[in-house]
PDB file of N, CA and C in Angstrom:
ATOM      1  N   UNK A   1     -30.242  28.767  64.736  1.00  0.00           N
ATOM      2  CA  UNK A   1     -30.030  27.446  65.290  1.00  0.00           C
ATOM      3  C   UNK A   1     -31.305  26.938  65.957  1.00  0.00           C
ATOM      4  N   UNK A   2     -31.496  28.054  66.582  1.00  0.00           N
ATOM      5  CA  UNK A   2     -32.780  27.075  67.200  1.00  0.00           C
ATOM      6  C   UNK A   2     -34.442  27.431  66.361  1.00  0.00           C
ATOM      7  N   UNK A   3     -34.374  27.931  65.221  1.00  0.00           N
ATOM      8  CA  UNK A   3     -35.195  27.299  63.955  1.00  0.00           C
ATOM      9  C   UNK A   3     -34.977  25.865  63.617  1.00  0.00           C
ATOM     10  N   UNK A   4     -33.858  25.579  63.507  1.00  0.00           N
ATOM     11  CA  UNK A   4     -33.544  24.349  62.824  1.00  0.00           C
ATOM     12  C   UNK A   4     -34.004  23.384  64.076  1.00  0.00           C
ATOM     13  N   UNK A   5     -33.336  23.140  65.052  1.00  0.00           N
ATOM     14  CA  UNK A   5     -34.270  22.723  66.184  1.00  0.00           C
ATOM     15  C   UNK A   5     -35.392  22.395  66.228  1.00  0.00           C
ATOM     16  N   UNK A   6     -36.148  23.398  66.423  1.00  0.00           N
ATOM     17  CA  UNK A   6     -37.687  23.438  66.446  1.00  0.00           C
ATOM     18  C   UNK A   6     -38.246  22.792  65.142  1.00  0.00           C
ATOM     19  N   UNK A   7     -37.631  22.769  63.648  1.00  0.00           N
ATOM     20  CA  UNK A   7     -38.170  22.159  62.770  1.00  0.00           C
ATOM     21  C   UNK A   7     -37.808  20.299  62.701  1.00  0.00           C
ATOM     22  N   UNK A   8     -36.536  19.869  63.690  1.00  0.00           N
ATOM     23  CA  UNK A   8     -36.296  18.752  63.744  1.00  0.00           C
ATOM     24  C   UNK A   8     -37.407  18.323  64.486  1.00  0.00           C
ATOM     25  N   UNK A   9     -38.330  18.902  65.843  1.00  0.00           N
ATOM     26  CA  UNK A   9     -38.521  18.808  66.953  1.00  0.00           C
ATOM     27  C   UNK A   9     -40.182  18.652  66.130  1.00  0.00           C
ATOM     28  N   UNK A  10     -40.507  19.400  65.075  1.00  0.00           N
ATOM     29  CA  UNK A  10     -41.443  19.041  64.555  1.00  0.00           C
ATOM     30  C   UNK A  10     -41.581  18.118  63.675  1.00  0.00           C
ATOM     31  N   UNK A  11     -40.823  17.571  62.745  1.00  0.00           N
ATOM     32  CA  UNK A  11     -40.561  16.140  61.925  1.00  0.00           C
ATOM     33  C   UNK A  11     -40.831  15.366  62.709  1.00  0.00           C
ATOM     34  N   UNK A  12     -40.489  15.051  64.350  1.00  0.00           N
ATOM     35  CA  UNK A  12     -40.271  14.252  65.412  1.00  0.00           C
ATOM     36  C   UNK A  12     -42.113  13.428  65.400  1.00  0.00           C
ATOM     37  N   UNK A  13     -42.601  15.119  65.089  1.00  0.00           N
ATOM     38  CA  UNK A  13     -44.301  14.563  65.940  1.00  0.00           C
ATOM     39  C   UNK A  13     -44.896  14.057  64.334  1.00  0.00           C
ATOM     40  N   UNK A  14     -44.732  13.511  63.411  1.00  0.00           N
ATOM     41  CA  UNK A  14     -45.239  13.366  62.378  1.00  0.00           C
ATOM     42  C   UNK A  14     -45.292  11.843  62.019  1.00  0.00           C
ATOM     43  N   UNK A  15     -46.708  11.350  61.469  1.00  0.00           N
ATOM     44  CA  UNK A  15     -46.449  10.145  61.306  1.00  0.00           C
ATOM     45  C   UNK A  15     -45.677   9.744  60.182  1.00  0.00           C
ATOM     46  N   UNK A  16     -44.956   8.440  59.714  1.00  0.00           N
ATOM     47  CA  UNK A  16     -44.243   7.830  59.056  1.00  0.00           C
ATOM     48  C   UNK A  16     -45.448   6.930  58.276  1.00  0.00           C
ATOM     49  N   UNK A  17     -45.504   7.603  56.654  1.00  0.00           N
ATOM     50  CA  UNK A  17     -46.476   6.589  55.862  1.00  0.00           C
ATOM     51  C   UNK A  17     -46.401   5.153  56.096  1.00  0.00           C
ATOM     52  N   UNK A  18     -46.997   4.769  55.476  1.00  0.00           N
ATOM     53  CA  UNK A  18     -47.517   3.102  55.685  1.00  0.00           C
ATOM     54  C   UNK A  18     -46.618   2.550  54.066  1.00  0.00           C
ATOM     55  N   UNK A  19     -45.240   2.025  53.962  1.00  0.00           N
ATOM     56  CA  UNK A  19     -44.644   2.040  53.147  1.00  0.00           C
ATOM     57  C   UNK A  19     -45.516   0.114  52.293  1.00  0.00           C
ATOM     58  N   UNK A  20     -45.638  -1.079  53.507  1.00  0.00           N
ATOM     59  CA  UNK A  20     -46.065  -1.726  52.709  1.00  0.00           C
ATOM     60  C   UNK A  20     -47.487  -1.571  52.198  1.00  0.00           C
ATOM     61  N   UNK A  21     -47.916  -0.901  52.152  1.00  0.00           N
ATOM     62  CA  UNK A  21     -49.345  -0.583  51.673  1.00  0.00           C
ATOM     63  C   UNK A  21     -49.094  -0.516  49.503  1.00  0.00           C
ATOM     64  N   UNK A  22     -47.534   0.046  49.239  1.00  0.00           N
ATOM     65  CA  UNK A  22     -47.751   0.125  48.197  1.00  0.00           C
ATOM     66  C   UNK A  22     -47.761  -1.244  47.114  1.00  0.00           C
ATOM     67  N   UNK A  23     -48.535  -0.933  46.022  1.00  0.00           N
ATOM     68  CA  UNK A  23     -48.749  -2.212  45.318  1.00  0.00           C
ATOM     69  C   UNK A  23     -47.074  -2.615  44.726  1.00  0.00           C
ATOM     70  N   UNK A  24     -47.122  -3.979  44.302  1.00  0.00           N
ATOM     71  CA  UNK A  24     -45.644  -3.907  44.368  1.00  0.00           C
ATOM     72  C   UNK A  24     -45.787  -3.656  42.301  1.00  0.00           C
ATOM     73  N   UNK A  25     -44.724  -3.676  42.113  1.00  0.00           N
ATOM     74  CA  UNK A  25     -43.951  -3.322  40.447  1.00  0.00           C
ATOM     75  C   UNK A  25     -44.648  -4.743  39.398  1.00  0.00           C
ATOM     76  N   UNK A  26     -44.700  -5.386  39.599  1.00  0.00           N
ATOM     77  CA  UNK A  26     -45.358  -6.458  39.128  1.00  0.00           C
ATOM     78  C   UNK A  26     -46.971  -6.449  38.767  1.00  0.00           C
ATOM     79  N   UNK A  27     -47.703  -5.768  39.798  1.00  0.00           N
ATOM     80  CA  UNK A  27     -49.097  -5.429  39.825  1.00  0.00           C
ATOM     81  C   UNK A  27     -49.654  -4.096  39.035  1.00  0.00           C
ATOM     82  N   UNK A  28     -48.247  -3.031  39.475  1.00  0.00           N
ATOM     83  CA  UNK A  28     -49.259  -2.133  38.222  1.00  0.00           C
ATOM     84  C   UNK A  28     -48.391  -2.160  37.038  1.00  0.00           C
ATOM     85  N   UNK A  29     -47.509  -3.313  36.451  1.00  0.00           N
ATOM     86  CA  UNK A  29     -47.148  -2.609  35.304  1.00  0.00           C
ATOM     87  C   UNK A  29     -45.336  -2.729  35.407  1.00  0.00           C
ATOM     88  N   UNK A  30     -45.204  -3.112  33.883  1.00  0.00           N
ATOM     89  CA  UNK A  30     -43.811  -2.614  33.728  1.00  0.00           C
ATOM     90  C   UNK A  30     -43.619  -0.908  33.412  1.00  0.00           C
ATOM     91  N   UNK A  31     -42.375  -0.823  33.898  1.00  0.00           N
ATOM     92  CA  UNK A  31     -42.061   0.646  34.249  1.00  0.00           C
ATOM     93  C   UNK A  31     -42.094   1.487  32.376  1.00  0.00           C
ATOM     94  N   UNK A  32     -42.434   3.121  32.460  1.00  0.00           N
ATOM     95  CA  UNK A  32     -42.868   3.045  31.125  1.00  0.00           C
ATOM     96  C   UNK A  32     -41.195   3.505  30.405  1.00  0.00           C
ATOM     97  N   UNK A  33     -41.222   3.071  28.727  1.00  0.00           N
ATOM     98  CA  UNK A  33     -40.172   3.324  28.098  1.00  0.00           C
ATOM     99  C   UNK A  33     -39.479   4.776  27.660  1.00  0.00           C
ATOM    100  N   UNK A  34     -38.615   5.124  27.909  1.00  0.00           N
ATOM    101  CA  UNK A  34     -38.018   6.314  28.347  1.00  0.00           C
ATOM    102  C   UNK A  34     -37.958   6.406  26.666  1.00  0.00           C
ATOM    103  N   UNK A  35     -38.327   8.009  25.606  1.00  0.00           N
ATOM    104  CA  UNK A  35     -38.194   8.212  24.196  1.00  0.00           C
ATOM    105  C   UNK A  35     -37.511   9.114  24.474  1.00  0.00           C
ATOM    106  N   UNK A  36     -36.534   9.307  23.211  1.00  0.00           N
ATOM    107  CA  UNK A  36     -35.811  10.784  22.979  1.00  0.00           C
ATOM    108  C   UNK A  36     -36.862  12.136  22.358  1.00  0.00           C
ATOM    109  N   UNK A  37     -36.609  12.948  22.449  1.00  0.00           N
ATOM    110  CA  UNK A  37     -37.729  14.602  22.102  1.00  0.00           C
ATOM    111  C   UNK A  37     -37.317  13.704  20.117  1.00  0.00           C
ATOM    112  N   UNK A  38     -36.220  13.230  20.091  1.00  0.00           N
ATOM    113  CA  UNK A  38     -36.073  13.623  18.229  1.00  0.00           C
ATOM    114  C   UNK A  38     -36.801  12.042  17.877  1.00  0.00           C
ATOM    115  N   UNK A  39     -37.266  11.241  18.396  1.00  0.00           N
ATOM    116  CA  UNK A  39     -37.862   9.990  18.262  1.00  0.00           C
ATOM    117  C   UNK A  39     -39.410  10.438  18.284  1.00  0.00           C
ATOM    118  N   UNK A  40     -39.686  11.029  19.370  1.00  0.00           N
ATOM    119  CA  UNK A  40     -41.149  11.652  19.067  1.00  0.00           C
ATOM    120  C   UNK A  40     -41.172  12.949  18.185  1.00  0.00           C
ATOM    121  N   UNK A  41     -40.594  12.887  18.086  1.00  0.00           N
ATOM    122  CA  UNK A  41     -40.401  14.404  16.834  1.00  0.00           C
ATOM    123  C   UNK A  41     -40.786  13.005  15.134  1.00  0.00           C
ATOM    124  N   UNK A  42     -39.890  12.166  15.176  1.00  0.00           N
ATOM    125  CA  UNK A  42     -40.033  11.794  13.562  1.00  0.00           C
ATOM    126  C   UNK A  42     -41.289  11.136  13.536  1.00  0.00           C
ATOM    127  N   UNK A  43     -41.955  10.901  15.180  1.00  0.00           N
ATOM    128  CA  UNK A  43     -43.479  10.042  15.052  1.00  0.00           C
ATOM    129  C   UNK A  43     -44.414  11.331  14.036  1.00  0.00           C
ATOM    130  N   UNK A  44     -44.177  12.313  15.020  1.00  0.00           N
ATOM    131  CA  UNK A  44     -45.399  13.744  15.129  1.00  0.00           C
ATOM    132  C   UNK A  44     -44.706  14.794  14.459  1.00  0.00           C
ATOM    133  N   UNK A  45     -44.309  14.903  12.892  1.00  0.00           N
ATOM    134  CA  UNK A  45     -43.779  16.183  12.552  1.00  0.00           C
ATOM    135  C   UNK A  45     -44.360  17.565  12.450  1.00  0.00           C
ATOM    136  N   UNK A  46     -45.537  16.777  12.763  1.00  0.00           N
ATOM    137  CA  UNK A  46     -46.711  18.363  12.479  1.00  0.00           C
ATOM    138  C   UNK A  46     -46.319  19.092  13.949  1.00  0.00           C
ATOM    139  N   UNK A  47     -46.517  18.129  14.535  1.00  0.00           N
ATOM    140  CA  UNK A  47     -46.019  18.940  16.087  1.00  0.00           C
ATOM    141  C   UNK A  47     -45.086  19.836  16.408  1.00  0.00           C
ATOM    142  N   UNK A  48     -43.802  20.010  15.958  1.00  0.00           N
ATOM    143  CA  UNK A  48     -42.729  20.471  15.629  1.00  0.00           C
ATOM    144  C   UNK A  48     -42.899  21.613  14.747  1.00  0.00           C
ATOM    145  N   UNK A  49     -43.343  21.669  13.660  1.00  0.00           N
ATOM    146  CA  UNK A  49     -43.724  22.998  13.330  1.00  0.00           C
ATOM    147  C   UNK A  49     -44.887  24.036  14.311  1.00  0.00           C
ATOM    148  N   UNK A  50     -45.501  23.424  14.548  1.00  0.00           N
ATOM    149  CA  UNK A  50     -46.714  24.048  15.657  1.00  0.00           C
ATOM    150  C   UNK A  50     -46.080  24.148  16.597  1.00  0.00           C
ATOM    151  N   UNK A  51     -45.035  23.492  17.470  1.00  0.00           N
ATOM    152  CA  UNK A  51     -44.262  23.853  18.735  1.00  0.00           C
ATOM    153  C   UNK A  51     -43.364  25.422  17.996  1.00  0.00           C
ATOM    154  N   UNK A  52     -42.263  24.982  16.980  1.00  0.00           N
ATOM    155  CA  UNK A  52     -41.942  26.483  16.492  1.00  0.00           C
ATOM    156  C   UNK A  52     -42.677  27.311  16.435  1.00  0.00           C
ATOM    157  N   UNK A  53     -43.694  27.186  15.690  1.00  0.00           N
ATOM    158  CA  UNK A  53     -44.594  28.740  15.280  1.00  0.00           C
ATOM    159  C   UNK A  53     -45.344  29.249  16.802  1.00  0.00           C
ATOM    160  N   UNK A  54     -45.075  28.469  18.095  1.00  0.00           N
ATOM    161  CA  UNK A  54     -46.226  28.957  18.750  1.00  0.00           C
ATOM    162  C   UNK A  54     -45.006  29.424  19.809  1.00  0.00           C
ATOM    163  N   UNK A  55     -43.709  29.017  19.608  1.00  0.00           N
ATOM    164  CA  UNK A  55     -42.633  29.572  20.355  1.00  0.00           C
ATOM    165  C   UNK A  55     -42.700  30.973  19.995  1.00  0.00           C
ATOM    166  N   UNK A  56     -42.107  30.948  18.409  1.00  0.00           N
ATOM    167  CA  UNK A  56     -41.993  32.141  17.808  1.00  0.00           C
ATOM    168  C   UNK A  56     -43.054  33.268  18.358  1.00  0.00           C
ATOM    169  N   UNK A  57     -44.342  32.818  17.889  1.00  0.00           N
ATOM    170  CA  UNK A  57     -45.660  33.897  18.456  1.00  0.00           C
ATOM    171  C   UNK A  57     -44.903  34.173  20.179  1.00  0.00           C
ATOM    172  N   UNK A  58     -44.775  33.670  21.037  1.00  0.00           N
ATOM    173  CA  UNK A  58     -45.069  33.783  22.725  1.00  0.00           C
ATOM    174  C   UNK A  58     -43.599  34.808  22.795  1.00  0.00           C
ATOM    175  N   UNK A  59     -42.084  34.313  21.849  1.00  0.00           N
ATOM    176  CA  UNK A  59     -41.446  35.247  22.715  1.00  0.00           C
ATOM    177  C   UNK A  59     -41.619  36.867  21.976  1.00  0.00           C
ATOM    178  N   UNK A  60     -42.664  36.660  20.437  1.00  0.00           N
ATOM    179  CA  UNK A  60     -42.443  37.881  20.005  1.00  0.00           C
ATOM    180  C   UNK A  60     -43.794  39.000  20.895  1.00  0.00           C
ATOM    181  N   UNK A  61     -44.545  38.023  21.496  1.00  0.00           N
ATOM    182  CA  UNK A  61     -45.592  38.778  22.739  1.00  0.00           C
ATOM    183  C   UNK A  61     -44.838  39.403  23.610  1.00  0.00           C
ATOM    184  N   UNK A  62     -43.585  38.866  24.191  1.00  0.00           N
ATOM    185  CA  UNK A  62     -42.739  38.800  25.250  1.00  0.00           C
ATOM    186  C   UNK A  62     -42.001  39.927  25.038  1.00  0.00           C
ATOM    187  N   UNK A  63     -41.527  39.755  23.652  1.00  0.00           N
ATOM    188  CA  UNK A  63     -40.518  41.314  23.599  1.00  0.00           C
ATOM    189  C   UNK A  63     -41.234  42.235  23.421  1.00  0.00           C
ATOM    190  N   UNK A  64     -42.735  42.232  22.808  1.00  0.00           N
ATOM    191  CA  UNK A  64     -43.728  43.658  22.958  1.00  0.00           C
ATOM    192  C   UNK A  64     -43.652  43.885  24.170  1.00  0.00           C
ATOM    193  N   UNK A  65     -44.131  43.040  25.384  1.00  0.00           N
ATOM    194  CA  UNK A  65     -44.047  43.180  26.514  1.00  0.00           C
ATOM    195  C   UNK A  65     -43.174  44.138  27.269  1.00  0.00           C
ATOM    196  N   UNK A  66     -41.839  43.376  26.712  1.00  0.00           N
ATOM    197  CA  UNK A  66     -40.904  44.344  27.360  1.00  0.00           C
ATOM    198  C   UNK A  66     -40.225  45.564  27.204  1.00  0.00           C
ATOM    199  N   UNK A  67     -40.689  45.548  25.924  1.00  0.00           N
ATOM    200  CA  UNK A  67     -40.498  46.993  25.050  1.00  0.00           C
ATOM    201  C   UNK A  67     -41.170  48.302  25.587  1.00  0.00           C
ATOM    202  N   UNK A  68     -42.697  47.768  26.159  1.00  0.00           N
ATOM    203  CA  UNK A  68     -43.795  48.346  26.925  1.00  0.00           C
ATOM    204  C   UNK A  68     -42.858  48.972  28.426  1.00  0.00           C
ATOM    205  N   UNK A  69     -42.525  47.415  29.195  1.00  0.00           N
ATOM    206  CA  UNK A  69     -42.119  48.413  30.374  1.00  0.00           C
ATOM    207  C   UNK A  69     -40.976  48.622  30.585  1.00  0.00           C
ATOM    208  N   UNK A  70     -40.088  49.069  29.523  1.00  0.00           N
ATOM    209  CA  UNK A  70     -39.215  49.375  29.507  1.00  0.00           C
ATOM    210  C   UNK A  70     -38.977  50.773  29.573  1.00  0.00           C
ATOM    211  N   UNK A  71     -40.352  51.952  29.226  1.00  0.00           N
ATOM    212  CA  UNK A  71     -40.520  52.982  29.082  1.00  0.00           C
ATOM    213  C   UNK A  71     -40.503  53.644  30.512  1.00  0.00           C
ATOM    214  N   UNK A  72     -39.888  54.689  30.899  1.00  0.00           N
ATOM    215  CA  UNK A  72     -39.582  55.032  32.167  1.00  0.00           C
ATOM    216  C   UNK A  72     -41.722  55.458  32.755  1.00  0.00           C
ATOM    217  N   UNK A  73     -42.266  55.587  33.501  1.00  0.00           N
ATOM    218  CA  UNK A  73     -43.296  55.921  34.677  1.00  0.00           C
ATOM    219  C   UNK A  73     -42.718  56.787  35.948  1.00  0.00           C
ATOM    220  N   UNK A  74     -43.078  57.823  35.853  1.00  0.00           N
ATOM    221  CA  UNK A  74     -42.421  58.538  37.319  1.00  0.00           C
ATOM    222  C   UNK A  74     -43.808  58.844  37.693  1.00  0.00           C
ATOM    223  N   UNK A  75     -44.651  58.952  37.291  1.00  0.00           N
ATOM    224  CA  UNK A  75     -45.879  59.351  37.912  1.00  0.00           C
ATOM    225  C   UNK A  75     -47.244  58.449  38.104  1.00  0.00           C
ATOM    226  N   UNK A  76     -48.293  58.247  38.507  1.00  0.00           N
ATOM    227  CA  UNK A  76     -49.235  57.349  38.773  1.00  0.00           C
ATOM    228  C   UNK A  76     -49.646  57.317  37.135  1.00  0.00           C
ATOM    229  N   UNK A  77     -50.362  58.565  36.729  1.00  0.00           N
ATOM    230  CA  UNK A  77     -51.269  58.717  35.121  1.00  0.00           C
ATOM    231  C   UNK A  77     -50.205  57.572  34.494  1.00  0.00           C
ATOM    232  N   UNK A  78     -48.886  57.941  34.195  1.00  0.00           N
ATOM    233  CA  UNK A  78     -47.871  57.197  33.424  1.00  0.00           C
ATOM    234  C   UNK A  78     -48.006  55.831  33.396  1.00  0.00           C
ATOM    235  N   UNK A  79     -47.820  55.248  35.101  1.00  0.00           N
ATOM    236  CA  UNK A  79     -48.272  53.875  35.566  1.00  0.00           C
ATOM    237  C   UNK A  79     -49.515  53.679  34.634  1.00  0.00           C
ATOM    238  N   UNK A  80     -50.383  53.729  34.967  1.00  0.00           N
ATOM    239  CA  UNK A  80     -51.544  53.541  34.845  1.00  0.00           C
ATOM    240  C   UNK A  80     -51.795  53.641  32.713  1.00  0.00           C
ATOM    241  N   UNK A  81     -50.924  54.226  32.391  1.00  0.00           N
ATOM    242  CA  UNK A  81     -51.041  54.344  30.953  1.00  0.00           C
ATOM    243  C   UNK A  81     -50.055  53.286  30.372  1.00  0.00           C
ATOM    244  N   UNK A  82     -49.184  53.101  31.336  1.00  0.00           N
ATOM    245  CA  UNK A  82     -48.422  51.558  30.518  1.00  0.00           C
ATOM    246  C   UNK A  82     -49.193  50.336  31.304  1.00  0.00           C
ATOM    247  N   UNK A  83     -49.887  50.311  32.203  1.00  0.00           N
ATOM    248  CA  UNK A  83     -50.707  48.806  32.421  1.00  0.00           C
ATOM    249  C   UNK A  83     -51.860  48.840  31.266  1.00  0.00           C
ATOM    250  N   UNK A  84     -52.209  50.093  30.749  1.00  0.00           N
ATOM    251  CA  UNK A  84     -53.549  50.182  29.842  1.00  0.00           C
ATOM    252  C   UNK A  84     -52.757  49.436  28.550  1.00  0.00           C
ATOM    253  N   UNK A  85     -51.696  49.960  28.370  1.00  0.00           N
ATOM    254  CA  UNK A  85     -51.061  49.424  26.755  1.00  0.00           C
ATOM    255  C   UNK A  85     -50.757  47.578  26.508  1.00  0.00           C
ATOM    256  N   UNK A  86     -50.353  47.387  28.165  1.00  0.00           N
ATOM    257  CA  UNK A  86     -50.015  45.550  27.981  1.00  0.00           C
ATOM    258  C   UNK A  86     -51.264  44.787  27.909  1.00  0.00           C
ATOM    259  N   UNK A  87     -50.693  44.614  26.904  1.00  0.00           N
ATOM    260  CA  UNK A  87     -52.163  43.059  26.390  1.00  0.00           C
ATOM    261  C   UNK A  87     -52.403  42.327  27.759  1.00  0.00           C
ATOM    262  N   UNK A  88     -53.766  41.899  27.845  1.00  0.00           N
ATOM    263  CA  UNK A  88     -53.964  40.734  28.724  1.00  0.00           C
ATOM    264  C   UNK A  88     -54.205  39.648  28.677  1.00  0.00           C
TER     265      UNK A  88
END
């Protein structure tokens, strides 16, 4: 309780930004147009294969990974022989 306190007690001493300072919506711009992933997908199809193949590559790094420390270490040498085996 008296964390929470002390953190109200510090919000207290803090200044409050300068809210009209910001430019208003008119000056920088209409707000930008919200796309679906499958709308930029039919722009960029090359992308989409290169997003797969580079998924594929990262989780099959991932399961070497874990295949690695999955192997029991009871001793330092052991440690030290499964940090030598994980890729960096």
């Amino acid at each position: 309780m008296r964390y929470l306190i002390f953190c109200f007690a510090l919000l207290g001493c803090a200044d409050w930004p300068e809210i009209s300072q910001t430019p208003p919506l008119r000056a920088s711009g209409d707000w930008p147009r919200l796309v679906s992933a499958a709308e930029l997908y039919a722009v960029l199809p090359e992308a989409r294969a290169d997003r797969r193949d580079s998924l594929a590559a990262r989780a099959s790094a991932l399961r070497a990974r874990a295949a690695i420390l999955r192997r029991p270490a009871t001793t330092r040498d052991q440690m030290e022989a499964l940090r030598a085996r994980l890729p960096r």
